[in-house]
C-alpha atoms as a PDB file:
ATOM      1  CA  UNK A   1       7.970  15.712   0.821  1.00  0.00           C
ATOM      2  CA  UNK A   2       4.510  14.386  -0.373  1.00  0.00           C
ATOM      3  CA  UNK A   3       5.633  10.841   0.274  1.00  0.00           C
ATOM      4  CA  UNK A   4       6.113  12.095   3.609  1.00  0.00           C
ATOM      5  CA  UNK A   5       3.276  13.728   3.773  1.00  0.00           C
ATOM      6  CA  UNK A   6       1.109  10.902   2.787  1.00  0.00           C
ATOM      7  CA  UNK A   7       2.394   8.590   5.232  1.00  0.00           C
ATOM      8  CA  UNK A   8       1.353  10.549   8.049  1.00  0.00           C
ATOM      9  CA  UNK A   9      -1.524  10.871   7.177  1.00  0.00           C
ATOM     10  CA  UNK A  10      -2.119   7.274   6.568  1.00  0.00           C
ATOM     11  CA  UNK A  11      -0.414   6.510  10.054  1.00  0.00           C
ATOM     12  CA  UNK A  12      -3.237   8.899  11.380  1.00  0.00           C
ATOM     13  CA  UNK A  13      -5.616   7.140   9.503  1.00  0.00           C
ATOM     14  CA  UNK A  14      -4.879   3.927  10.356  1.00  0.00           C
ATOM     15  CA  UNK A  15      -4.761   5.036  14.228  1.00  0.00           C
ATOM     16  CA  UNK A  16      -7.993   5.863  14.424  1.00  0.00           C
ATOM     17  CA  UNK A  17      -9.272   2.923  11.806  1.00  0.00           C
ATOM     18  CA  UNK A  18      -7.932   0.652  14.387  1.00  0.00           C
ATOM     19  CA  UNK A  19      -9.802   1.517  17.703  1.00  0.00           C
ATOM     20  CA  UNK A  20     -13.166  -0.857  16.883  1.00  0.00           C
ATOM     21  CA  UNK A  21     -11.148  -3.268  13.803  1.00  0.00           C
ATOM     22  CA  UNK A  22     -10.694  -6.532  14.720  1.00  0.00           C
ATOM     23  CA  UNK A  23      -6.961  -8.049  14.102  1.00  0.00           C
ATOM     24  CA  UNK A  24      -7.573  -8.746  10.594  1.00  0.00           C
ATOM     25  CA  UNK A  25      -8.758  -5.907   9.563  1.00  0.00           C
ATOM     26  CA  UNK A  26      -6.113  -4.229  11.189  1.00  0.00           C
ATOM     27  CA  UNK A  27      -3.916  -6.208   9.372  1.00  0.00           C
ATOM     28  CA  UNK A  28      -5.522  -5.896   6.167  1.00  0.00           C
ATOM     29  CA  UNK A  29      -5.218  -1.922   7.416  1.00  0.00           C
ATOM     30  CA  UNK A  30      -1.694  -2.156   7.361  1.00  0.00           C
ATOM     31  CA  UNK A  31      -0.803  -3.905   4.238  1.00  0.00           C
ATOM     32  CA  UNK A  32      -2.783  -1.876   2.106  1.00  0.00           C
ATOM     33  CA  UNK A  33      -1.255   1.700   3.683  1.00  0.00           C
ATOM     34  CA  UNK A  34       2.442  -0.229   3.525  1.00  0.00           C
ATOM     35  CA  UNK A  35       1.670  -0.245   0.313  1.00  0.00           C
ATOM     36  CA  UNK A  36       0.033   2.424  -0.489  1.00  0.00           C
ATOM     37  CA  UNK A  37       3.596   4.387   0.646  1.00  0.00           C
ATOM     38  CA  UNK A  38       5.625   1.721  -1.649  1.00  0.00           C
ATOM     39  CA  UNK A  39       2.981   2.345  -4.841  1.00  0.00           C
ATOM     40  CA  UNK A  40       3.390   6.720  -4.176  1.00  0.00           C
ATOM     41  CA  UNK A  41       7.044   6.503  -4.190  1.00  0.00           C
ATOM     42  CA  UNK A  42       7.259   4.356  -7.303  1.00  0.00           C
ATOM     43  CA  UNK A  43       4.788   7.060  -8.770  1.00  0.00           C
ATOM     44  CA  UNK A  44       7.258  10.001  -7.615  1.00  0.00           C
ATOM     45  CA  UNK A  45      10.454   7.811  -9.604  1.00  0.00           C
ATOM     46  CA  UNK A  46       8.218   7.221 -12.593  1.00  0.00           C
ATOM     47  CA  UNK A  47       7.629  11.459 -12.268  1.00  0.00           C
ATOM     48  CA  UNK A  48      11.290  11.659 -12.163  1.00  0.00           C
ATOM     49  CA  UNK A  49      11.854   8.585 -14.889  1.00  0.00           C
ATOM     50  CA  UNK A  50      14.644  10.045 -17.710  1.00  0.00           C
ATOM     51  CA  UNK A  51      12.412   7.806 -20.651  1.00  0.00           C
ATOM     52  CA  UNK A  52       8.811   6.704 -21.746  1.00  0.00           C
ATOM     53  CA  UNK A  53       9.678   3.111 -21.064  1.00  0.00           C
ATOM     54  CA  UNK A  54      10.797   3.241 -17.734  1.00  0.00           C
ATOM     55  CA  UNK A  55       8.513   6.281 -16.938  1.00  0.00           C
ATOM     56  CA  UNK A  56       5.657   3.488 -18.231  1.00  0.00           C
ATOM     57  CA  UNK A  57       7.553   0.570 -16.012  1.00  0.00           C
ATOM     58  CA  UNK A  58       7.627   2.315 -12.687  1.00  0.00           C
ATOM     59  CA  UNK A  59       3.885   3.265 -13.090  1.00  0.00           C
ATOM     60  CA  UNK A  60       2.823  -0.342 -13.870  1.00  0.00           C
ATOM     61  CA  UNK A  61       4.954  -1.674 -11.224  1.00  0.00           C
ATOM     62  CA  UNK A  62       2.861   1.093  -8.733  1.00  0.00           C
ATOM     63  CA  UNK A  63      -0.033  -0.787 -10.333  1.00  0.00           C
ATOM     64  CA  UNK A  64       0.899  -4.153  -9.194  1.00  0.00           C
ATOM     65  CA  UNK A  65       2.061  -3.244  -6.140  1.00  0.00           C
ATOM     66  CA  UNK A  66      -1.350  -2.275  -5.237  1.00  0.00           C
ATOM     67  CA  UNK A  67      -3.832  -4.879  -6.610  1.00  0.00           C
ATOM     68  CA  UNK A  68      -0.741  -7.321  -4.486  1.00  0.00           C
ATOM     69  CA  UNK A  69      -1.956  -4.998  -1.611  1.00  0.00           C
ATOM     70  CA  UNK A  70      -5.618  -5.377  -1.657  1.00  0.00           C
ATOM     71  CA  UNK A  71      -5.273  -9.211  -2.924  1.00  0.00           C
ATOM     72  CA  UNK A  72      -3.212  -9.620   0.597  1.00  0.00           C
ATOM     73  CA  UNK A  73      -5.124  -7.190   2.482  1.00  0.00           C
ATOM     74  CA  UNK A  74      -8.612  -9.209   1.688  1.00  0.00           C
ATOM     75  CA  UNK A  75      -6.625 -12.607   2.535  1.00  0.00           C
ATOM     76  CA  UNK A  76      -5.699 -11.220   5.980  1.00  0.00           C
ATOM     77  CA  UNK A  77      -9.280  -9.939   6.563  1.00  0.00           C
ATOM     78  CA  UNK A  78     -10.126 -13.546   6.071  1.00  0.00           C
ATOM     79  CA  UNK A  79      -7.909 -14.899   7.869  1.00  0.00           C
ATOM     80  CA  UNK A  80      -6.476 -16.804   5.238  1.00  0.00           C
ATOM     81  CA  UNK A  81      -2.630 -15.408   5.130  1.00  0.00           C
ATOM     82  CA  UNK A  82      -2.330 -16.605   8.355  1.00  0.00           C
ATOM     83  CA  UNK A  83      -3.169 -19.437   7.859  1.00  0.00           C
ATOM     84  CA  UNK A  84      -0.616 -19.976   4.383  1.00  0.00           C
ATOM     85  CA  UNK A  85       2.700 -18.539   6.242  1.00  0.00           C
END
């Protein structure tokens, strides 16, 4: 329920982030709250996670997912990502 939650309110967010962003930033918008919801729910299994190890693994995959995020949100705000697909 919090995932859900959370993803509303980022859709909000990102609605009204978008009205004056140009398309890079919108993009850069996007990736980061796509991820954002990806990193949460990794969080929620690692909360759930039966051992240490894999409690440990699902948080430092929550990690990667979002310094992945910001390193492709930044690329997109450059213009850059676009430019390497």
């Amino acid at each position: 329920m919090k995932v859900l939650a959370y993803s509303a309110a980022a859709a909000g967010l990102l609605a009204l982030a978008a009205c004056n962003n140009s398309a890079g930033e919108r993009a850069e918008d996007n990736i980061e709250a796509a991820a954002e919801n990806q990193a949460d729910m990794l969080e929620e299994q690692a909360d759930n996670a039966t051992t240490e190890a894999a409690e440990d693994s699902l948080e430092n995959q929550a990690d990667n997912v979002r310094e992945a995020a910001d390193n492709m949100g930044d690329a997109a705000e450059n213009g850059s990502l676009a430019n390497n697909m």
